[in-house]
PDB file of N, CA and C in Angstrom:
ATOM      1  N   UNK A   1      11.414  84.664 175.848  1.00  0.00           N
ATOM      2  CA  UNK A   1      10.989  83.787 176.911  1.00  0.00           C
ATOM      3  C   UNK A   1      10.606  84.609 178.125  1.00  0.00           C
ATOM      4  N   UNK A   2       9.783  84.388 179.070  1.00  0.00           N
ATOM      5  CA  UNK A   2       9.189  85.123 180.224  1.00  0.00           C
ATOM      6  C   UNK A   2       9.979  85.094 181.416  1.00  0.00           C
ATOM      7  N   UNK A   3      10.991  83.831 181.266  1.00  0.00           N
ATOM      8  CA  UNK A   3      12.120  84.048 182.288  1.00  0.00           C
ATOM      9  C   UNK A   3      13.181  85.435 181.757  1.00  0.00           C
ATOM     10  N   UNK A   4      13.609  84.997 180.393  1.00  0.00           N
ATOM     11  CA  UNK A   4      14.592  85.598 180.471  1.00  0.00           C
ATOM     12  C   UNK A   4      14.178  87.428 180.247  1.00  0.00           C
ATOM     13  N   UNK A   5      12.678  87.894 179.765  1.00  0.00           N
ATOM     14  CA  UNK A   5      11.781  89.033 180.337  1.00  0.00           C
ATOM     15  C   UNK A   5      11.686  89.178 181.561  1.00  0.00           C
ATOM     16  N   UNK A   6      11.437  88.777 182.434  1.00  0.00           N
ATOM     17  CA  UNK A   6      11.731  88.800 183.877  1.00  0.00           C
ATOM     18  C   UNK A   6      13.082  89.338 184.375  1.00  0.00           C
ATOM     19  N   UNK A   7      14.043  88.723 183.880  1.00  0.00           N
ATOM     20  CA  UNK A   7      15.218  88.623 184.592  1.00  0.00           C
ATOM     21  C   UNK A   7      15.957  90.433 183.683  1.00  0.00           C
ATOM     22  N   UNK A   8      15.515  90.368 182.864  1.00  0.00           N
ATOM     23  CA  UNK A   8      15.852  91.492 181.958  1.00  0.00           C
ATOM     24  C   UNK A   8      15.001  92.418 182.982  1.00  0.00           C
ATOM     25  N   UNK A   9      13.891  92.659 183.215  1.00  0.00           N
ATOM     26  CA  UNK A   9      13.107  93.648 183.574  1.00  0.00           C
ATOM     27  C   UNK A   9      13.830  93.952 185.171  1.00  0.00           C
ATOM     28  N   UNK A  10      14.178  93.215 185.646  1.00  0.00           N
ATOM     29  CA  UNK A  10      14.573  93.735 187.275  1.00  0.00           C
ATOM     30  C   UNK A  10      16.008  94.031 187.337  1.00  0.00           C
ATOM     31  N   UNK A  11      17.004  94.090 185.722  1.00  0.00           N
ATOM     32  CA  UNK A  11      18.314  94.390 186.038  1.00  0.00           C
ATOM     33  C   UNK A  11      18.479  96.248 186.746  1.00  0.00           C
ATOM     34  N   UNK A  12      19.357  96.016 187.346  1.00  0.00           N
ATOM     35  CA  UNK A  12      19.627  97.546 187.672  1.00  0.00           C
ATOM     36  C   UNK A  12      20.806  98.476 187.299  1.00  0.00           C
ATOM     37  N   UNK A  13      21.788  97.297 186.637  1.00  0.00           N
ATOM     38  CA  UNK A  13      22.732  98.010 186.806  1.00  0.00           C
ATOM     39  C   UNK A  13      23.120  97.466 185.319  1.00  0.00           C
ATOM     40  N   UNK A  14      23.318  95.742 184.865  1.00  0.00           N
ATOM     41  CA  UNK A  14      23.855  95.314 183.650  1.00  0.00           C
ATOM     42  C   UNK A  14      23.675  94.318 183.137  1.00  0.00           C
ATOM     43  N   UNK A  15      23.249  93.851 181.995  1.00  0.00           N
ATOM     44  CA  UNK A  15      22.875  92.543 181.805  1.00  0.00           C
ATOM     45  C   UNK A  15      24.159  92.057 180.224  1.00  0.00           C
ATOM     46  N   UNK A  16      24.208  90.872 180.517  1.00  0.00           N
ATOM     47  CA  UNK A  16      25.187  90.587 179.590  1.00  0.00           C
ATOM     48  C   UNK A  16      24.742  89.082 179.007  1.00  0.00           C
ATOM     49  N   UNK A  17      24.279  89.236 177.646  1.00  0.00           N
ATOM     50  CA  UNK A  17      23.829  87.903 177.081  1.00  0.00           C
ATOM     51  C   UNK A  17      24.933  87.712 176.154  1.00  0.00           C
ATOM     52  N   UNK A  18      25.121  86.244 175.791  1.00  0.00           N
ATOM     53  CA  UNK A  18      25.717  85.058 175.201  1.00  0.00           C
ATOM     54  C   UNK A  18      24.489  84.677 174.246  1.00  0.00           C
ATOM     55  N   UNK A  19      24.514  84.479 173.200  1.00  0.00           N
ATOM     56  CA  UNK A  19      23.058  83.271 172.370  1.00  0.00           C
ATOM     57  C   UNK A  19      23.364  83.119 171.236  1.00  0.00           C
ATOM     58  N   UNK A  20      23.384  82.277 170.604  1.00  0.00           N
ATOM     59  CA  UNK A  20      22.922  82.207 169.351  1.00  0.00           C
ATOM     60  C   UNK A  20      22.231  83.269 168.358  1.00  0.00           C
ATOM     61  N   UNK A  21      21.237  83.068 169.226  1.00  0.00           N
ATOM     62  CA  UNK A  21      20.264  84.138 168.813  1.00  0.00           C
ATOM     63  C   UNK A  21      19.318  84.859 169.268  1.00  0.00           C
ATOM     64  N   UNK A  22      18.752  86.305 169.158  1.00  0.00           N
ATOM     65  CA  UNK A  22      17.927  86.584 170.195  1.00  0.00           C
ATOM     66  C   UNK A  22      16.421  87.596 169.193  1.00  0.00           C
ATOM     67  N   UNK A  23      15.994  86.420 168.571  1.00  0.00           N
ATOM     68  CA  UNK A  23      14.613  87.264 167.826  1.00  0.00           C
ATOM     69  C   UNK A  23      13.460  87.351 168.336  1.00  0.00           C
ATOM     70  N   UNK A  24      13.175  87.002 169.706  1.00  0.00           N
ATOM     71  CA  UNK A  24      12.335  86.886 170.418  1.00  0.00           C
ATOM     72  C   UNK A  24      12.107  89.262 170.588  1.00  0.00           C
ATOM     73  N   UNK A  25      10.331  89.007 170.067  1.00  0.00           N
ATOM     74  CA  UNK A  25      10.192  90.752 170.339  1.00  0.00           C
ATOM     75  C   UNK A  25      10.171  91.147 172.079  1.00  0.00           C
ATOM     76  N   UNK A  26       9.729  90.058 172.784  1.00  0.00           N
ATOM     77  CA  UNK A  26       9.595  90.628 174.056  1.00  0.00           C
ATOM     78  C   UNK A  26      11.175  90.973 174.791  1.00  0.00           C
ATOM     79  N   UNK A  27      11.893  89.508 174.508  1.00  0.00           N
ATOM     80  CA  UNK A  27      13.637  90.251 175.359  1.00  0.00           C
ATOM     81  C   UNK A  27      13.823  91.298 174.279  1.00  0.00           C
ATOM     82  N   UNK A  28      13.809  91.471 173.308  1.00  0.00           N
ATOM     83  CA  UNK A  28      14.233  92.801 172.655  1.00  0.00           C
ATOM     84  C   UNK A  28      13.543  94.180 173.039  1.00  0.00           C
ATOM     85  N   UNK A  29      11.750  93.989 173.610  1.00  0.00           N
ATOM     86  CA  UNK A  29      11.340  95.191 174.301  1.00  0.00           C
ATOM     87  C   UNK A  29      11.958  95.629 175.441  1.00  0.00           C
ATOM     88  N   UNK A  30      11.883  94.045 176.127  1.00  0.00           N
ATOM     89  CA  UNK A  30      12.742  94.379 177.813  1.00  0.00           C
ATOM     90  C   UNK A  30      14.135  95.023 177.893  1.00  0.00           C
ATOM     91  N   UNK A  31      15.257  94.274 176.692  1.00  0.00           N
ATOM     92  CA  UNK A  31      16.136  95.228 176.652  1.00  0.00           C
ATOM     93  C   UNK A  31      16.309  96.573 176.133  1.00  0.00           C
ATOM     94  N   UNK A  32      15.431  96.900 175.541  1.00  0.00           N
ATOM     95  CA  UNK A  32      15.296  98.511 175.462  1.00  0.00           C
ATOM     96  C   UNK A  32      15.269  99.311 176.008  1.00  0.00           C
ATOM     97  N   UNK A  33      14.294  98.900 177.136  1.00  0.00           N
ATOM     98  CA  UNK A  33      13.654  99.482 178.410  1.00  0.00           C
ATOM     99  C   UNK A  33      14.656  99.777 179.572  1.00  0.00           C
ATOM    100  N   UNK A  34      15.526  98.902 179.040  1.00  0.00           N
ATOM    101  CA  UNK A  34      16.475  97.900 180.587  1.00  0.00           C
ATOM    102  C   UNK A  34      17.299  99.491 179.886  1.00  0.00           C
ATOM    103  N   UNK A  35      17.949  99.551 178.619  1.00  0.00           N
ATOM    104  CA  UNK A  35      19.267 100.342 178.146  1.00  0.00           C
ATOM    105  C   UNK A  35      18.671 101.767 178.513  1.00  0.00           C
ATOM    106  N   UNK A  36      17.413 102.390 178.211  1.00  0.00           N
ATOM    107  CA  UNK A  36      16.923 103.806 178.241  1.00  0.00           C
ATOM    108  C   UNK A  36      16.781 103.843 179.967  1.00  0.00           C
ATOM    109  N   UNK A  37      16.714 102.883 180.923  1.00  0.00           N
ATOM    110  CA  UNK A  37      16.482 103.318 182.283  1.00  0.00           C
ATOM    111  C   UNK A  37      18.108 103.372 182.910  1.00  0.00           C
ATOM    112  N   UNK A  38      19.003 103.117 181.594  1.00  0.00           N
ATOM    113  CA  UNK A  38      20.302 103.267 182.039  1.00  0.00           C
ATOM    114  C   UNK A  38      21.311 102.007 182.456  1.00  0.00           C
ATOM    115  N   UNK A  39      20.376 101.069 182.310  1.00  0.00           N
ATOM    116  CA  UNK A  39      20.810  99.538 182.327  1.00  0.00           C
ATOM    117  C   UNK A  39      22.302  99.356 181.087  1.00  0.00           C
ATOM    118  N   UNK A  40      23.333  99.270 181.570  1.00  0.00           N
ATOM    119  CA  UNK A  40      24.486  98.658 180.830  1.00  0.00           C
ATOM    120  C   UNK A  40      24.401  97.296 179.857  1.00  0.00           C
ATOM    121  N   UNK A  41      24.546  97.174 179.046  1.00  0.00           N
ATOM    122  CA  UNK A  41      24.270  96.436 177.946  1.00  0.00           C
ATOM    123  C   UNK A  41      25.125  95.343 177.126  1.00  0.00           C
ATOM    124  N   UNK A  42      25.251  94.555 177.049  1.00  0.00           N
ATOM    125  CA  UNK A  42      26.266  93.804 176.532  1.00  0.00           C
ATOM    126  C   UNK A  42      26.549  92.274 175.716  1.00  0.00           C
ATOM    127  N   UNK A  43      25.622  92.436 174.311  1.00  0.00           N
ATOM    128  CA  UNK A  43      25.563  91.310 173.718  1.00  0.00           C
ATOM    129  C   UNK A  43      26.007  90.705 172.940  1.00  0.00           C
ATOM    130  N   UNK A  44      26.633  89.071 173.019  1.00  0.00           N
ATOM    131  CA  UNK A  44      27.008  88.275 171.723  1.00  0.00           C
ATOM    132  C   UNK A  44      26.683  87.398 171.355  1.00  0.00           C
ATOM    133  N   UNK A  45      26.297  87.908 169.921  1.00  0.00           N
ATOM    134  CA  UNK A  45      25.419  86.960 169.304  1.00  0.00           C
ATOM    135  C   UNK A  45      26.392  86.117 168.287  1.00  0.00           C
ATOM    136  N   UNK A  46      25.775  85.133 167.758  1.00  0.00           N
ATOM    137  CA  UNK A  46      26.570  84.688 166.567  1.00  0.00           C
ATOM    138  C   UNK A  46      26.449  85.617 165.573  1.00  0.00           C
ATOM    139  N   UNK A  47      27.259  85.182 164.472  1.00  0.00           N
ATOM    140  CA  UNK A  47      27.526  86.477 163.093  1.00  0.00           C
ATOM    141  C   UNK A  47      26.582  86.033 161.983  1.00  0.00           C
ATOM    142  N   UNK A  48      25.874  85.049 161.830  1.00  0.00           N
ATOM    143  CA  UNK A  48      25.205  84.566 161.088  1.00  0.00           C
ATOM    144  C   UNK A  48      23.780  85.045 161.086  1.00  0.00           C
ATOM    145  N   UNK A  49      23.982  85.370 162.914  1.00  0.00           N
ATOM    146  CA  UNK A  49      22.592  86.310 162.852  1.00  0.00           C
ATOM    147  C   UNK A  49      22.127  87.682 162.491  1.00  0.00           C
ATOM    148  N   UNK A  50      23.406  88.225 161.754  1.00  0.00           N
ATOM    149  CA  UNK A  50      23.330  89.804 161.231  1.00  0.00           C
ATOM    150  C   UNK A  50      22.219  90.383 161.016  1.00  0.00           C
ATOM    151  N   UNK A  51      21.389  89.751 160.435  1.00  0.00           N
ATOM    152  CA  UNK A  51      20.054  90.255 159.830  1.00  0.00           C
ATOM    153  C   UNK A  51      18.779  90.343 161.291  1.00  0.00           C
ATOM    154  N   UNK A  52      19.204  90.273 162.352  1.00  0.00           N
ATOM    155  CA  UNK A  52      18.467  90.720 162.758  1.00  0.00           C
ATOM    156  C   UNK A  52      17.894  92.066 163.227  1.00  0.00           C
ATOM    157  N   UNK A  53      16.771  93.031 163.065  1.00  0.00           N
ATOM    158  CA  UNK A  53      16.678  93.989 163.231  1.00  0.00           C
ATOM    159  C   UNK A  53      16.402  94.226 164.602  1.00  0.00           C
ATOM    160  N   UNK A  54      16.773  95.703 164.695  1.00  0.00           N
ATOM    161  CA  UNK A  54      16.543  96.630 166.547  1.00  0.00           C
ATOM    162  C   UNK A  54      18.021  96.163 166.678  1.00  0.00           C
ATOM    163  N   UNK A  55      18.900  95.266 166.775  1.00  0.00           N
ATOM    164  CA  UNK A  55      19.554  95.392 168.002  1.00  0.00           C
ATOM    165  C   UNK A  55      20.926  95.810 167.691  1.00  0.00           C
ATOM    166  N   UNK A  56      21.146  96.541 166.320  1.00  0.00           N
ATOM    167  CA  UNK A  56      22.026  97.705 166.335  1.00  0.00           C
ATOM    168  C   UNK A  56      22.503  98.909 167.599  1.00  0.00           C
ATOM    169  N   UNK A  57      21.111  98.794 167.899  1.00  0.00           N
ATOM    170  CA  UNK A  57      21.158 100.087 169.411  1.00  0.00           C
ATOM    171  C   UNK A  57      22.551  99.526 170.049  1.00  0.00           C
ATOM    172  N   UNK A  58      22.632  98.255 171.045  1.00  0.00           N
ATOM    173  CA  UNK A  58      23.115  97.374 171.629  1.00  0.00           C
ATOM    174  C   UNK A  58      24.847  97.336 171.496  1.00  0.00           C
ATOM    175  N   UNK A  59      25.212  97.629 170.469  1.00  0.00           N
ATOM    176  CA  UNK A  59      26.610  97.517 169.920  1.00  0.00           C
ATOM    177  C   UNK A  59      26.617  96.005 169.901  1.00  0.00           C
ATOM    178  N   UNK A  60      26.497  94.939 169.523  1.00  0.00           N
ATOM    179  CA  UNK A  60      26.347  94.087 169.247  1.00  0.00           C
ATOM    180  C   UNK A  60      27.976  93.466 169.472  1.00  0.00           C
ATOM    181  N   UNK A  61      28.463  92.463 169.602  1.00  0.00           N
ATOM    182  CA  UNK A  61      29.381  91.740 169.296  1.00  0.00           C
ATOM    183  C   UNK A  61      29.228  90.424 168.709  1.00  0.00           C
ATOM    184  N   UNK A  62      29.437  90.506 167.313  1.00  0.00           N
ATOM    185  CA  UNK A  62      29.525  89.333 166.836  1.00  0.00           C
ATOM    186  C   UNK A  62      30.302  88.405 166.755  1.00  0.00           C
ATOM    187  N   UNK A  63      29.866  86.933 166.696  1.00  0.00           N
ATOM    188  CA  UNK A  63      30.974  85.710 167.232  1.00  0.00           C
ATOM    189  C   UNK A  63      31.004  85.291 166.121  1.00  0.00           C
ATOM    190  N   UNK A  64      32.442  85.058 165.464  1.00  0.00           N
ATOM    191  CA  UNK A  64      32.448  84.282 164.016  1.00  0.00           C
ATOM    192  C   UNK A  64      32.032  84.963 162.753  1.00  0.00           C
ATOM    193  N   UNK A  65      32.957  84.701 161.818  1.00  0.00           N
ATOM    194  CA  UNK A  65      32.275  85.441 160.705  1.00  0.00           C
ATOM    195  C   UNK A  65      31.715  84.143 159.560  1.00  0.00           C
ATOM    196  N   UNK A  66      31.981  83.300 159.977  1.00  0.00           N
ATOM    197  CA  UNK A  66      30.942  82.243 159.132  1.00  0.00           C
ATOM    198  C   UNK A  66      31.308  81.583 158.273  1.00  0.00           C
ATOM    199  N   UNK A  67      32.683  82.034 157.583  1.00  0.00           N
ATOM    200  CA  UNK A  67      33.397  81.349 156.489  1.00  0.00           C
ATOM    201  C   UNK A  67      34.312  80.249 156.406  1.00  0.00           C
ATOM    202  N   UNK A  68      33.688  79.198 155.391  1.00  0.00           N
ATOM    203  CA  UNK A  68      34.459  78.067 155.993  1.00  0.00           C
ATOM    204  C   UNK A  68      35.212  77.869 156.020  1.00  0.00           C
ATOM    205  N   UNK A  69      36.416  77.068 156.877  1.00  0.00           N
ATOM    206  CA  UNK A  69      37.394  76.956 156.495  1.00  0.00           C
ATOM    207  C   UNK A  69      38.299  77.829 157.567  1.00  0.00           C
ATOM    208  N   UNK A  70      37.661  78.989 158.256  1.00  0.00           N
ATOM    209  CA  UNK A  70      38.426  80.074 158.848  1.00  0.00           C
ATOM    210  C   UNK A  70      38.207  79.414 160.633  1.00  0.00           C
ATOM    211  N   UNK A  71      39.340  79.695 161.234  1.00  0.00           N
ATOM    212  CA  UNK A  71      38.858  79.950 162.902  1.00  0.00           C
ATOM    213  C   UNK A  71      37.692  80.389 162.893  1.00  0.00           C
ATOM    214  N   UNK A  72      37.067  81.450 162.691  1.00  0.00           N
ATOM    215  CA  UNK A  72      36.249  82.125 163.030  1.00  0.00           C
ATOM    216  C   UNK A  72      34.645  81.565 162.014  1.00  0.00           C
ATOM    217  N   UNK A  73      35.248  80.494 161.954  1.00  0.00           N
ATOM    218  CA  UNK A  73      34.103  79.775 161.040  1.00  0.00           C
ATOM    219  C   UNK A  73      33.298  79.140 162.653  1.00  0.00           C
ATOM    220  N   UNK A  74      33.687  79.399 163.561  1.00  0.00           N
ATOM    221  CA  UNK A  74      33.182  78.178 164.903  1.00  0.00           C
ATOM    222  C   UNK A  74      31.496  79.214 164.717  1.00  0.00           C
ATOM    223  N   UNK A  75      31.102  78.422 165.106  1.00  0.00           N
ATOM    224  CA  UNK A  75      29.545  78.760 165.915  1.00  0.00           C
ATOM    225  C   UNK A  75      29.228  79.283 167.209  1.00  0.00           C
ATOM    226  N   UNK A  76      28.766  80.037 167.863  1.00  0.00           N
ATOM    227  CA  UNK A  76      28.041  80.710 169.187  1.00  0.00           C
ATOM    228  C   UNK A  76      27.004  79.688 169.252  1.00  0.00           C
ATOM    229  N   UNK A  77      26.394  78.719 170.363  1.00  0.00           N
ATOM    230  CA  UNK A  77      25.763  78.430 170.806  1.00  0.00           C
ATOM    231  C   UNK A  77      24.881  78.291 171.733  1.00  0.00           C
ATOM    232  N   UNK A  78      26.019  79.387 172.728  1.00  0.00           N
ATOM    233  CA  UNK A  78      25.520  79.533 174.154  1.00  0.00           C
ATOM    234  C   UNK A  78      24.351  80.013 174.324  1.00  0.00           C
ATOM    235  N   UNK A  79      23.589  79.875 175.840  1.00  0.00           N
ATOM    236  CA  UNK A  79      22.588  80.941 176.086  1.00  0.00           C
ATOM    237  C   UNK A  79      22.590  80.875 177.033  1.00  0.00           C
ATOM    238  N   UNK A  80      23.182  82.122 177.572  1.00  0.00           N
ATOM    239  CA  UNK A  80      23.718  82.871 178.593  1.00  0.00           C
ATOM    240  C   UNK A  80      23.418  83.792 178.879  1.00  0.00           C
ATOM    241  N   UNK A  81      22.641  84.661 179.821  1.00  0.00           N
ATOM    242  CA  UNK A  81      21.858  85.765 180.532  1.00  0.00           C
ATOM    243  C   UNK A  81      22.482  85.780 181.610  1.00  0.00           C
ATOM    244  N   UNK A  82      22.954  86.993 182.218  1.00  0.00           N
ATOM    245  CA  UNK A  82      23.452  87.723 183.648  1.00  0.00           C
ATOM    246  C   UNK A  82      22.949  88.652 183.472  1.00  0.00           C
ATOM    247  N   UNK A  83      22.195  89.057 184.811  1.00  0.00           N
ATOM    248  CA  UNK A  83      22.085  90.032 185.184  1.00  0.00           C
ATOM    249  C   UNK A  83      22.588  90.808 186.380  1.00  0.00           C
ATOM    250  N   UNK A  84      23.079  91.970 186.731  1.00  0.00           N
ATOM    251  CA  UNK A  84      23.922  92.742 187.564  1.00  0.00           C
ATOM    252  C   UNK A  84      25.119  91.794 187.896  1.00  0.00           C
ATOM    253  N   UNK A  85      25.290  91.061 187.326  1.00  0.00           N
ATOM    254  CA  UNK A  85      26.703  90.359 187.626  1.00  0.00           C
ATOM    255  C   UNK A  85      27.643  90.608 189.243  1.00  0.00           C
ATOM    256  N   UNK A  86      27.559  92.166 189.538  1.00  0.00           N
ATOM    257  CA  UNK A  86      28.827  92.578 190.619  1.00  0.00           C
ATOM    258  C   UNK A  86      28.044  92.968 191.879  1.00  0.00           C
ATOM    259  N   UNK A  87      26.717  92.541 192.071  1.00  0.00           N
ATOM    260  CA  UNK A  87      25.567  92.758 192.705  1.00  0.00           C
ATOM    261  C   UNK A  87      25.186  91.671 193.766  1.00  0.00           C
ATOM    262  N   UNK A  88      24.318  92.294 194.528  1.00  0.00           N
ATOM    263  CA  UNK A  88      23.571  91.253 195.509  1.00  0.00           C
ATOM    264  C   UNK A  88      22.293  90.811 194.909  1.00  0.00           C
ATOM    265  N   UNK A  89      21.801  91.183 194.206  1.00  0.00           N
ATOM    266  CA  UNK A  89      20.554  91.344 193.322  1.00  0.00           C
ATOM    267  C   UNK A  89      21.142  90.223 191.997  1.00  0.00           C
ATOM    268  N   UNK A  90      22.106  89.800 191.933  1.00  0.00           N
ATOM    269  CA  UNK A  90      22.656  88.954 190.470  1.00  0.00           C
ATOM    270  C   UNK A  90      21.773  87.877 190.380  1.00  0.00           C
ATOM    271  N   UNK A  91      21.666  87.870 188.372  1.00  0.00           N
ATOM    272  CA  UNK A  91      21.140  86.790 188.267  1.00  0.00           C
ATOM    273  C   UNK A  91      21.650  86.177 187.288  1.00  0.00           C
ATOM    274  N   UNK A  92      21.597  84.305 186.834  1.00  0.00           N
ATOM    275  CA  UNK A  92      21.801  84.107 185.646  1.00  0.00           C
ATOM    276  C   UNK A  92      21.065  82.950 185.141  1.00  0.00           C
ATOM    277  N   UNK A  93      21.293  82.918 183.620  1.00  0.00           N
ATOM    278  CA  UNK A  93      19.544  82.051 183.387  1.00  0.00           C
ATOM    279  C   UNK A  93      20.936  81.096 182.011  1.00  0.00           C
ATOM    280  N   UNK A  94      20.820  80.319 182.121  1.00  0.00           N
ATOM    281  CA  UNK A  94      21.071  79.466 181.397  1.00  0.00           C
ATOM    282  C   UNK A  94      19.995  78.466 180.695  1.00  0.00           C
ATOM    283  N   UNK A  95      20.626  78.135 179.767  1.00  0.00           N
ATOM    284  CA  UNK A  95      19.471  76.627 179.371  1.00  0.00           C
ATOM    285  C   UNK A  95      20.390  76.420 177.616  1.00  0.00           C
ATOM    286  N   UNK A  96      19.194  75.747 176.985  1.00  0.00           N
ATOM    287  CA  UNK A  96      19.560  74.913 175.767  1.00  0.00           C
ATOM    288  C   UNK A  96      19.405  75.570 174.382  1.00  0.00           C
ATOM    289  N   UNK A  97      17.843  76.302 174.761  1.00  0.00           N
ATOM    290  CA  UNK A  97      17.388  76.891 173.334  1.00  0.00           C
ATOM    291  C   UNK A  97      17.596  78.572 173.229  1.00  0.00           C
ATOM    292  N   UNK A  98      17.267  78.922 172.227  1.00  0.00           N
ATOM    293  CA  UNK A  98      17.464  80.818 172.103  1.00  0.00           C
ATOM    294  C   UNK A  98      16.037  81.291 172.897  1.00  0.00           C
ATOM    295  N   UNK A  99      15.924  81.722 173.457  1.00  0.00           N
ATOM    296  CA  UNK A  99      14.975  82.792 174.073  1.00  0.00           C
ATOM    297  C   UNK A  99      14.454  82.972 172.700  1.00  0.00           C
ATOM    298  N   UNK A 100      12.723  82.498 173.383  1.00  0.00           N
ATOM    299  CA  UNK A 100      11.819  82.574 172.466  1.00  0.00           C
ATOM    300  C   UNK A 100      10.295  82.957 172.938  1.00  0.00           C
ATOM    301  N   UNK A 101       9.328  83.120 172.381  1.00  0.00           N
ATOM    302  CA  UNK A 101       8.027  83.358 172.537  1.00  0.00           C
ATOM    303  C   UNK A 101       7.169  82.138 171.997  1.00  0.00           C
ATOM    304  N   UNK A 102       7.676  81.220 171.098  1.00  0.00           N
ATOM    305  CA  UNK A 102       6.596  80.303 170.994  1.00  0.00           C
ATOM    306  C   UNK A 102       6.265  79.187 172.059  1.00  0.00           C
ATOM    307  N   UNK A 103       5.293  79.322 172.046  1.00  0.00           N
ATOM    308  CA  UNK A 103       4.627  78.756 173.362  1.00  0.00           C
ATOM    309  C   UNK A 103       5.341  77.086 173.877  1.00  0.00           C
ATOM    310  N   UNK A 104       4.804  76.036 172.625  1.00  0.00           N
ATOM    311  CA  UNK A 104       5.514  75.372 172.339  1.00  0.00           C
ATOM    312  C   UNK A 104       7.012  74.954 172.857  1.00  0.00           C
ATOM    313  N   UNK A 105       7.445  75.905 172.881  1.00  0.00           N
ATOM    314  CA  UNK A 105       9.357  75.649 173.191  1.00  0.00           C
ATOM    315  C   UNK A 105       9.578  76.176 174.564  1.00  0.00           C
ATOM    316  N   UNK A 106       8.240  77.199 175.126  1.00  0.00           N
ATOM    317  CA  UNK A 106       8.333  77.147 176.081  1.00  0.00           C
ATOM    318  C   UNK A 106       7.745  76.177 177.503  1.00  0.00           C
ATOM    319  N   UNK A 107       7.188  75.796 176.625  1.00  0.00           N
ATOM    320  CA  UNK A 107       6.520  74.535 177.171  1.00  0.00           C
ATOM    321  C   UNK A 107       7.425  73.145 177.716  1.00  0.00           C
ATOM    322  N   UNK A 108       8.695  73.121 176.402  1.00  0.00           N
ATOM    323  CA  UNK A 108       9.333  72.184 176.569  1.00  0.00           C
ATOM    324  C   UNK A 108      10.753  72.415 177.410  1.00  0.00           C
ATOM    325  N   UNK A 109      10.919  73.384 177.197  1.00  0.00           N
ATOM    326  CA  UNK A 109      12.516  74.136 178.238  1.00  0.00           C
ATOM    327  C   UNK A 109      12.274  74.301 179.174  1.00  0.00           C
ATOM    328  N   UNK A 110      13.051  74.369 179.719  1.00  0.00           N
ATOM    329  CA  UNK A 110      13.502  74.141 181.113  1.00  0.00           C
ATOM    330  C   UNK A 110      14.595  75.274 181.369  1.00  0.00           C
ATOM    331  N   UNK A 111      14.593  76.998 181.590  1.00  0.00           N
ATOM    332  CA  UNK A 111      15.591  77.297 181.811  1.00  0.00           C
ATOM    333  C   UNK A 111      16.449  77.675 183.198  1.00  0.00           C
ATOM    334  N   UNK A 112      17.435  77.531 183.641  1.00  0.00           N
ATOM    335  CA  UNK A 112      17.963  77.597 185.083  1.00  0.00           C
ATOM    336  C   UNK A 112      18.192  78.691 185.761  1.00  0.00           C
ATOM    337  N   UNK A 113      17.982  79.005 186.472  1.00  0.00           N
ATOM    338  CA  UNK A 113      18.291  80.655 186.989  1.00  0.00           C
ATOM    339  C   UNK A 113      18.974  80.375 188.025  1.00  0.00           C
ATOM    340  N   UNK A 114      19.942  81.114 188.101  1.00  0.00           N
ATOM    341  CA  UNK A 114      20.861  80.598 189.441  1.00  0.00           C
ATOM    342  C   UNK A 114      20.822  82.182 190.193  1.00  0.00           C
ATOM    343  N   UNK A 115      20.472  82.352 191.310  1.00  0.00           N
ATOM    344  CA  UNK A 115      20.682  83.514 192.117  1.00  0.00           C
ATOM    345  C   UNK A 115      21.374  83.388 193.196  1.00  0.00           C
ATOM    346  N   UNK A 116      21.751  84.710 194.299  1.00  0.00           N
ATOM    347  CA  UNK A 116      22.406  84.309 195.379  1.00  0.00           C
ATOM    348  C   UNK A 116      21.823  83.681 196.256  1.00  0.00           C
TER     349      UNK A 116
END
């Protein structure tokens, strides 16, 4: 999504996502960019999303291991973006769907950015 590219591109210090899921190629360029300029890193995804590629770099934390029946059978739903969190510069982007690129979904979301 171009918010949550945005909000990725001006971190300075740390960004810490929550999602479901994050297969969108552009937040995965921005966070690359964000980790090699020294940007602190910190993501959890659900466990169901294993198969996604690149974001091994990341150390990943996965939520749930998926099996039924177990605690850890719950689901990650959130989508949750902070950026610099301990900052004057903080940001955070909430909303409904996973950070995406199809036009479509961006068309229809609505995501919130709350700053100081």
């Amino acid at each position: 999504s171009a918010a949550w590219e945005r909000a990725i591109r001006s971190a300075r210090h740390d960004i810490r996502i929550a999602s479901f899921s994050l297969r969108d190629w552009g937040v995965q360029r921005a966070l690359l960019a964000a980790k090699q300029s020294g940007v602190q890193i910190r993501l959890m995804l659900d466990a169901k999303e294993k198969d996604i590629p690149n974001l091994q770099v990341f150390g990943v934390r996965w939520f749930g291991d998926g099996r039924p029946g177990s605690c850890q059978a719950m689901r990650l739903h959130a989508k949750l973006l902070i950026v610099d969190a301990h900052s004057e510069h903080r940001k955070c982007i909430t909303g409904s769907a996973n950070p995406s690129s199809f036009q479509a979904i961006e068309d229809f979301i609505e995501y919130t950015e709350i700053g100081r």
